[in-house]
Protein backbone atom coordinates (compact mmCIF):
# COMPACT_ATOMS: atom_id res chain seq x y z
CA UNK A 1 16.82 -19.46 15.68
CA UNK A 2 14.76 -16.68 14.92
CA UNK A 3 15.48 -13.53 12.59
CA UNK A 4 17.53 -10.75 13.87
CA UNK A 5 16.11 -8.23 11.46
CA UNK A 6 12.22 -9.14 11.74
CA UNK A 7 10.42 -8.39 13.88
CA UNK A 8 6.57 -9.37 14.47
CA UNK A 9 3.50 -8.41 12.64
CA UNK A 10 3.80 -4.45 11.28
CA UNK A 11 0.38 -4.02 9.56
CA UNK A 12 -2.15 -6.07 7.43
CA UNK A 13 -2.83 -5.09 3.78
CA UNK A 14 -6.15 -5.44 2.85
CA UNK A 15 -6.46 -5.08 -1.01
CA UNK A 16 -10.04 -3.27 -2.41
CA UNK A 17 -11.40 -2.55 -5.55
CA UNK A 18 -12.08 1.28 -4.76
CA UNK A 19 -9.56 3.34 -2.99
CA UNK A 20 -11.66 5.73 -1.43
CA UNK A 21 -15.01 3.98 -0.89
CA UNK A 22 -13.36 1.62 0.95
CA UNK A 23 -11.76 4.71 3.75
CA UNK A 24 -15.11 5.81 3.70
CA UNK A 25 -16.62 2.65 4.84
CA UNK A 26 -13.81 2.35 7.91
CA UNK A 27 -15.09 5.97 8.66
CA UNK A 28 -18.42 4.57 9.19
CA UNK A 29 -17.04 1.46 11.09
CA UNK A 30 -15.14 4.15 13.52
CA UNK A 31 -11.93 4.17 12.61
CA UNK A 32 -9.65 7.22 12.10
CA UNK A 33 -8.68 7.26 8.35
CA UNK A 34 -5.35 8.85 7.18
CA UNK A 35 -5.29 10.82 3.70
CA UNK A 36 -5.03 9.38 0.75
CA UNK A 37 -1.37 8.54 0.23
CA UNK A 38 0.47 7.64 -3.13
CA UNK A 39 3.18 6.05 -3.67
CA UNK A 40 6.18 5.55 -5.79
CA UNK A 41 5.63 5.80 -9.57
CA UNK A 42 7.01 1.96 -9.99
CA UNK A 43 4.58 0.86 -7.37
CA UNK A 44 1.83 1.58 -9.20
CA UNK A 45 -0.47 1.93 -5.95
CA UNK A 46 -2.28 3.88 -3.15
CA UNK A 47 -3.51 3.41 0.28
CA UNK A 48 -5.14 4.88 3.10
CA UNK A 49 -3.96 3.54 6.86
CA UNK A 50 -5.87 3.19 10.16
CA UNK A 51 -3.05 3.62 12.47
CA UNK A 52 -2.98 1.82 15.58
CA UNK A 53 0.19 0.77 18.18
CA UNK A 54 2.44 -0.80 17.71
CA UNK A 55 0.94 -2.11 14.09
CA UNK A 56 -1.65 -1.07 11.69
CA UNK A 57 -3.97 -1.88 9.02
CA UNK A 58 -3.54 -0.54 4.96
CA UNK A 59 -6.01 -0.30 2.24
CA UNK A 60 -4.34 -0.63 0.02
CA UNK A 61 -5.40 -0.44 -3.99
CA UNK A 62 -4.16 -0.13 -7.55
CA UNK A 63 -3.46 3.27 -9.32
CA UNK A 64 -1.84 2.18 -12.39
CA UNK A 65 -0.86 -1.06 -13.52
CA UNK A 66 2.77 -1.73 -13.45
CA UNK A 67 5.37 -4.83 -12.94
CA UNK A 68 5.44 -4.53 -9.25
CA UNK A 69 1.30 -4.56 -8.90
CA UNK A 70 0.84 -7.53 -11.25
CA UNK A 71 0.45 -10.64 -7.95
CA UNK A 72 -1.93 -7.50 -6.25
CA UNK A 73 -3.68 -7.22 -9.42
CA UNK A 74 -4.41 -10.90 -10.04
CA UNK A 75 -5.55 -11.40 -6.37
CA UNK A 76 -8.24 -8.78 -7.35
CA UNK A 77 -9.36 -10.73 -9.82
CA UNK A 78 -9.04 -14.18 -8.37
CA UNK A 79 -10.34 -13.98 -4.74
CA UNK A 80 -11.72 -9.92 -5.12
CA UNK A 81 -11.13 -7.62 -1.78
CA UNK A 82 -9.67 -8.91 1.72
CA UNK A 83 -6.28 -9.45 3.50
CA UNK A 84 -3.70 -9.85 0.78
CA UNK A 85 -0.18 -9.77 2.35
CA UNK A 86 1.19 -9.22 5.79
CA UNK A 87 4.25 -7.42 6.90
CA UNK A 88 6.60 -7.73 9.50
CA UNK A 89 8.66 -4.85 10.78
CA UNK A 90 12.64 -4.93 9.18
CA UNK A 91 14.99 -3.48 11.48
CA UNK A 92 17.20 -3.35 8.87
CA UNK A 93 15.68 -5.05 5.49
CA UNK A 94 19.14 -5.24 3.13
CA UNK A 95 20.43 -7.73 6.45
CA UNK A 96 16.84 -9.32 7.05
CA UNK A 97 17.10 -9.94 3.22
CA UNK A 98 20.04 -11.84 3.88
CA UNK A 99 19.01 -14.05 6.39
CA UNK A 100 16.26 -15.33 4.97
CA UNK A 101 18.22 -15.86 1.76
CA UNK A 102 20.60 -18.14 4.07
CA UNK A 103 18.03 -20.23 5.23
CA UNK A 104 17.57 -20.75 1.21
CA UNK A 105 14.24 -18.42 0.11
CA UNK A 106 15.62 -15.79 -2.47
CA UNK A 107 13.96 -12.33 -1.35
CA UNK A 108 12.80 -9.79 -3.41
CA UNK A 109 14.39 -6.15 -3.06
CA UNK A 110 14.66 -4.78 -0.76
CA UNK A 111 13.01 -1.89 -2.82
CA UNK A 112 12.58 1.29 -1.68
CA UNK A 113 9.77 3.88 -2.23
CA UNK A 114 7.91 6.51 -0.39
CA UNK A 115 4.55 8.41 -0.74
CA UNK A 116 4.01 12.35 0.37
CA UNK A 117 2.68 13.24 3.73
CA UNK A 118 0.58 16.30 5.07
CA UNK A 119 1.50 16.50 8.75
CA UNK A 120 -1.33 17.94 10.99
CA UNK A 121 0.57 21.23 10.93
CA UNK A 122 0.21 21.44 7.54
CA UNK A 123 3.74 20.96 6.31
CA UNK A 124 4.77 18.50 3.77
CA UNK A 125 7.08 15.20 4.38
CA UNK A 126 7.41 12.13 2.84
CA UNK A 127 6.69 8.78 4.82
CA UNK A 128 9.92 6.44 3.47
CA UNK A 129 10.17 2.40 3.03
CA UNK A 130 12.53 -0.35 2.42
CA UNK A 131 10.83 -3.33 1.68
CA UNK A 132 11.68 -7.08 0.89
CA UNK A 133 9.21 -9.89 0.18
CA UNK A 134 9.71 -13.35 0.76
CA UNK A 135 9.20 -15.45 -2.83
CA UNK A 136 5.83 -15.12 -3.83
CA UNK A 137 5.33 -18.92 -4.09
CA UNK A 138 6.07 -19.00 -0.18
CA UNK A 139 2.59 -17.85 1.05
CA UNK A 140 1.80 -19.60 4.09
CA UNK A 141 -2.60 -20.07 3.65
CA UNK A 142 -2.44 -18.03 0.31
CA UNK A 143 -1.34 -14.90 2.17
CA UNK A 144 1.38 -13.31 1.13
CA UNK A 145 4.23 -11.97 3.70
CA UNK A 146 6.83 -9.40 3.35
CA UNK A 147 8.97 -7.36 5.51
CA UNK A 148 9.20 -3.56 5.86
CA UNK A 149 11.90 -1.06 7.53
CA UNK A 150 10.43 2.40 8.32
CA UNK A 151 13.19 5.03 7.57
CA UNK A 152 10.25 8.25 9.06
CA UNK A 153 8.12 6.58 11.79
CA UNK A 154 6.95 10.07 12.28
CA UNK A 155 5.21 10.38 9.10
CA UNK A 156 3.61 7.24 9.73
CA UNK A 157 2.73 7.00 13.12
CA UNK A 158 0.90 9.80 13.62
CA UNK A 159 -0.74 10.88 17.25
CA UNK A 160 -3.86 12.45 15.28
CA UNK A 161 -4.34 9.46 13.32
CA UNK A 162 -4.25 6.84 16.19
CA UNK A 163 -7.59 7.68 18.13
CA UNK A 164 -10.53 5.91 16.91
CA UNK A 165 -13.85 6.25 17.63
CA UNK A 166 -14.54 2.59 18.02
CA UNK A 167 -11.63 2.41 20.72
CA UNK A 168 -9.63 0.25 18.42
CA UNK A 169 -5.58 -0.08 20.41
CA UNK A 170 -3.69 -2.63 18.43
CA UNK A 171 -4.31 -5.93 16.36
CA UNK A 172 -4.50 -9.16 18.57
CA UNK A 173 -4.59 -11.76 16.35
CA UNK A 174 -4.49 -12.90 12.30
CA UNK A 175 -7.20 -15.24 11.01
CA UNK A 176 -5.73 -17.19 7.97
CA UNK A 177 -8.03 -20.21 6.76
CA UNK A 178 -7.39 -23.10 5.44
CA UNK A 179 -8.38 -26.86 4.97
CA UNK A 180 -5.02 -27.99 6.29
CA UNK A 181 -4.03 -25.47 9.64
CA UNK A 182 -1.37 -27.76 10.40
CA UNK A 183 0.67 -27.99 7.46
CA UNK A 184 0.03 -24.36 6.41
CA UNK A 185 1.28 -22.81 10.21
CA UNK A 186 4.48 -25.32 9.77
CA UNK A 187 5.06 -23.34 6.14
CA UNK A 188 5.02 -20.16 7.86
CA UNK A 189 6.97 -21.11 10.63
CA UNK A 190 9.66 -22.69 9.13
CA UNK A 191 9.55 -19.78 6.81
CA UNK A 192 10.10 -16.96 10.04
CA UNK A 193 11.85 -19.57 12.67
CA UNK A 194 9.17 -19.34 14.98
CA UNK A 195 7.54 -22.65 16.65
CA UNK A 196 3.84 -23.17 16.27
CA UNK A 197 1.48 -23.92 18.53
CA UNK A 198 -1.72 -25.61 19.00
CA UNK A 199 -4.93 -23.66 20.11
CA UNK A 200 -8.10 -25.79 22.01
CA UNK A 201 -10.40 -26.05 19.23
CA UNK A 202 -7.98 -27.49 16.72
CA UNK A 203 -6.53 -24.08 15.08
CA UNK A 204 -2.78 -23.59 15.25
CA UNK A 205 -1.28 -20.26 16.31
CA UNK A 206 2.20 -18.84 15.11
CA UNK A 207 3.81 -16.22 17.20
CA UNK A 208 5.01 -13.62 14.79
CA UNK A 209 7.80 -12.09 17.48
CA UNK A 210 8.26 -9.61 19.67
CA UNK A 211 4.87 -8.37 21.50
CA UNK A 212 2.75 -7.99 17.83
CA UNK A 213 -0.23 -10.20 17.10
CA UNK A 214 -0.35 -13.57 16.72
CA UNK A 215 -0.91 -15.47 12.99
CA UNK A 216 -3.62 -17.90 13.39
CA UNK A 217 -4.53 -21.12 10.88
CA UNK A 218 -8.20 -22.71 11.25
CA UNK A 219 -10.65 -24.08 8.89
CA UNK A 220 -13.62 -21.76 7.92
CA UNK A 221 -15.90 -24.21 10.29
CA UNK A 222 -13.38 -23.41 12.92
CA UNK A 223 -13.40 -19.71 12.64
CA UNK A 224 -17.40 -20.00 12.32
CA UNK A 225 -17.56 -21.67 15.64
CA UNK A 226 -15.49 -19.06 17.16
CA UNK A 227 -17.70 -15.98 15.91
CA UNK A 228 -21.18 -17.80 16.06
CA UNK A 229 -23.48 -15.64 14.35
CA UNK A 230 -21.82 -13.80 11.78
CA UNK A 231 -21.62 -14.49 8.20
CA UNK A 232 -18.98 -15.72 6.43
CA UNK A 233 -20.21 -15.27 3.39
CA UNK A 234 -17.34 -13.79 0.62
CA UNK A 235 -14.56 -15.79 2.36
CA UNK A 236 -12.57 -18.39 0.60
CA UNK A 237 -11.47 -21.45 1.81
CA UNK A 238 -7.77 -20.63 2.00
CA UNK A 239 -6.49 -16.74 2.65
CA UNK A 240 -6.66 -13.99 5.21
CA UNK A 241 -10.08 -14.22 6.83
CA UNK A 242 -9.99 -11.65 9.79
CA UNK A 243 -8.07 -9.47 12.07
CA UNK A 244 -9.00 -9.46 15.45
CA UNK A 245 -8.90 -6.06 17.07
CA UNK A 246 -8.29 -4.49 20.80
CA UNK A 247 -10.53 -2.04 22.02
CA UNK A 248 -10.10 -0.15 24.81
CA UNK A 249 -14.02 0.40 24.98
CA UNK A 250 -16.45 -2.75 23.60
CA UNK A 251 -19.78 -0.52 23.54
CA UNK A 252 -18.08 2.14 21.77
CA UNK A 253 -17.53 -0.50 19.12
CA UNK A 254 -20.36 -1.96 19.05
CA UNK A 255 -22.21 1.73 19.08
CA UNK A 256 -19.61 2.79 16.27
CA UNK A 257 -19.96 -0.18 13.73
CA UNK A 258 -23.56 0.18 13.87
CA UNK A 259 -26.18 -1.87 12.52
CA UNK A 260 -23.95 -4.06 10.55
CA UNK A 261 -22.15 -5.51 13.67
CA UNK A 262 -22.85 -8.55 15.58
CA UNK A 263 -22.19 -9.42 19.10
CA UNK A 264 -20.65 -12.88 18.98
CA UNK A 265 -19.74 -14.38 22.66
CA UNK A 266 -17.33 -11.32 23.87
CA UNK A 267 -16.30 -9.73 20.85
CA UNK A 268 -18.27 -7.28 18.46
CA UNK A 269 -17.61 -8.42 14.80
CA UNK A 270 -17.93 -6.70 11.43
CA UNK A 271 -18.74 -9.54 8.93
CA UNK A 272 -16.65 -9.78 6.06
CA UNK A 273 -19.35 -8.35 3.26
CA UNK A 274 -18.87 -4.83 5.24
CA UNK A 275 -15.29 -5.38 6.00
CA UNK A 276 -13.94 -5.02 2.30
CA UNK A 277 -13.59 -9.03 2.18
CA UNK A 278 -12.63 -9.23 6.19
CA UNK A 279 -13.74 -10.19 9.05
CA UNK A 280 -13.01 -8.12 11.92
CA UNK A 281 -13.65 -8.88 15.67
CA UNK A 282 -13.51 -6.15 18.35
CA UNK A 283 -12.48 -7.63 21.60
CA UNK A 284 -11.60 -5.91 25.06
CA UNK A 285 -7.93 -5.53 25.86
């Protein structure tokens, strides 16, 4: 039976090194980025957000070291930059919180913080969370997953923020390898109640709920076959590998991304070296 209180995927957090060179390489790849945001002092972090419907994608990096950083912090050092952790959407996290504590995982928090917002008008607000995390031992393909109740949607989603050069709508799909698909996409579906299923070339896709993007578990040799082409370099052999994008215009994503993006069969892909550690792959929809 599936959660009541999570829903599917919310937005990816890609973890980088450098706050602001990494916005200003999605600038360059055609995405709209949102100011610099910080948050709460016990977070100890910052991000920037490309903003896209119904989900979205943070950058996410450390500020100042603190408690709460320390399993961000030692990805940084272990694997360097790429998809870290991936959030659903809480409807309500104190109940979601619950339910997954009844089907035995302890959660962490909920917590909640908040980081200032300039609205397009120029007036000041405050974009608020409540966040829980499933135990960070549970991390189906080394990818961490944690859930995440917007109290202001309005500071968050913002219209100015959600029209991209490079066409980019929503996220379709995300890439998680692994050596053993399988037995990682049964972790994360036991771990959300949500079945699993298998894809034609051998990967194994796990609906995340709702309408929002599917989680998908492959081997790297899987995931090459799928993007022919495009260098996988900087990828490990078990974590968050891509995001595949919608875009409501494939030329203007190809023009956009420039000369580091390759067309692979139907999609237009950013290898992971100019990605900040992630592949992404533009596809028409």
């Amino acid at each position: 039976m599936a959660l009541n209180n999570v829903i599917g995927i919310d937005h990816a957090v890609i973890m980088v090194k450098d706050l602001d060179k990494a916005a200003e390489n999605w600038k360059r790849l055609g995405f709209t980025v949102s100011p610099r945001g910080t948050h709460s002092a016990h977070m100890g972090s910052g991000n920037y957000t490309i903003m896209l419907d119904p989900d979205y994608i943070e950058l996410l990096g450390v500020l100042v070291v603190t408690e709460h950083n320390a399993p961000a912090r030692a990805f940084l050092e272990r694997r360097g930059e790429g998809i870290e952790r991936i959030a659903f959407t809480a409807v309500d996290s104190a109940a979601g919180a619950e339910e997954i504590r009844a089907r035995g995982y302890t959660p962490i928090g909920p917590t909640d913080f908040e980081r200032p917002v300039t609205m397009p008008d120029g007036t000041r607000s405050a974009a608020k969370f409540r966040t829980f995390q499933w135990p960070i031992a549970e991390a189906p393909g080394g990818v961490r997953i944690f859930a995440c109740q917007h109290k202001t949607r309005e500071t968050v989603w913002i219209p100015e923020l959600m029209k991209h050069a490079n066409g980019a709508k929503r996220l379709k799909q995300a890439l998680i390898v692994t050596p053993e698909p399988a037995r990682d996409a049964a972790h994360l579906s036991r771990m959300i109640d949500r079945d699993a299923r298998a894809e034609p070339d051998g990967a194994v896709a796990v609906p995340s709920g709702s309408d929002r993007a599917d989680f998908v578990f492959l081997t790297r040799d899987q995931l090459g076959r799928r993007y022919p082409g495009v260098s996988l370099s900087g990828l490990p052999e078990r974590g968050g590998a891509a995001l595949v994008i919608a875009t409501s215009d494939l030329a203007a994503a190809e023009r956009t991304v420039g000369p580091v993006g390759v067309r692979s069969g139907g999609a237009v892909c950013v290898p992971p070296a100019a990605g900040n550690g992630t592949l992404l792959a533009f596809v028409h929809g």
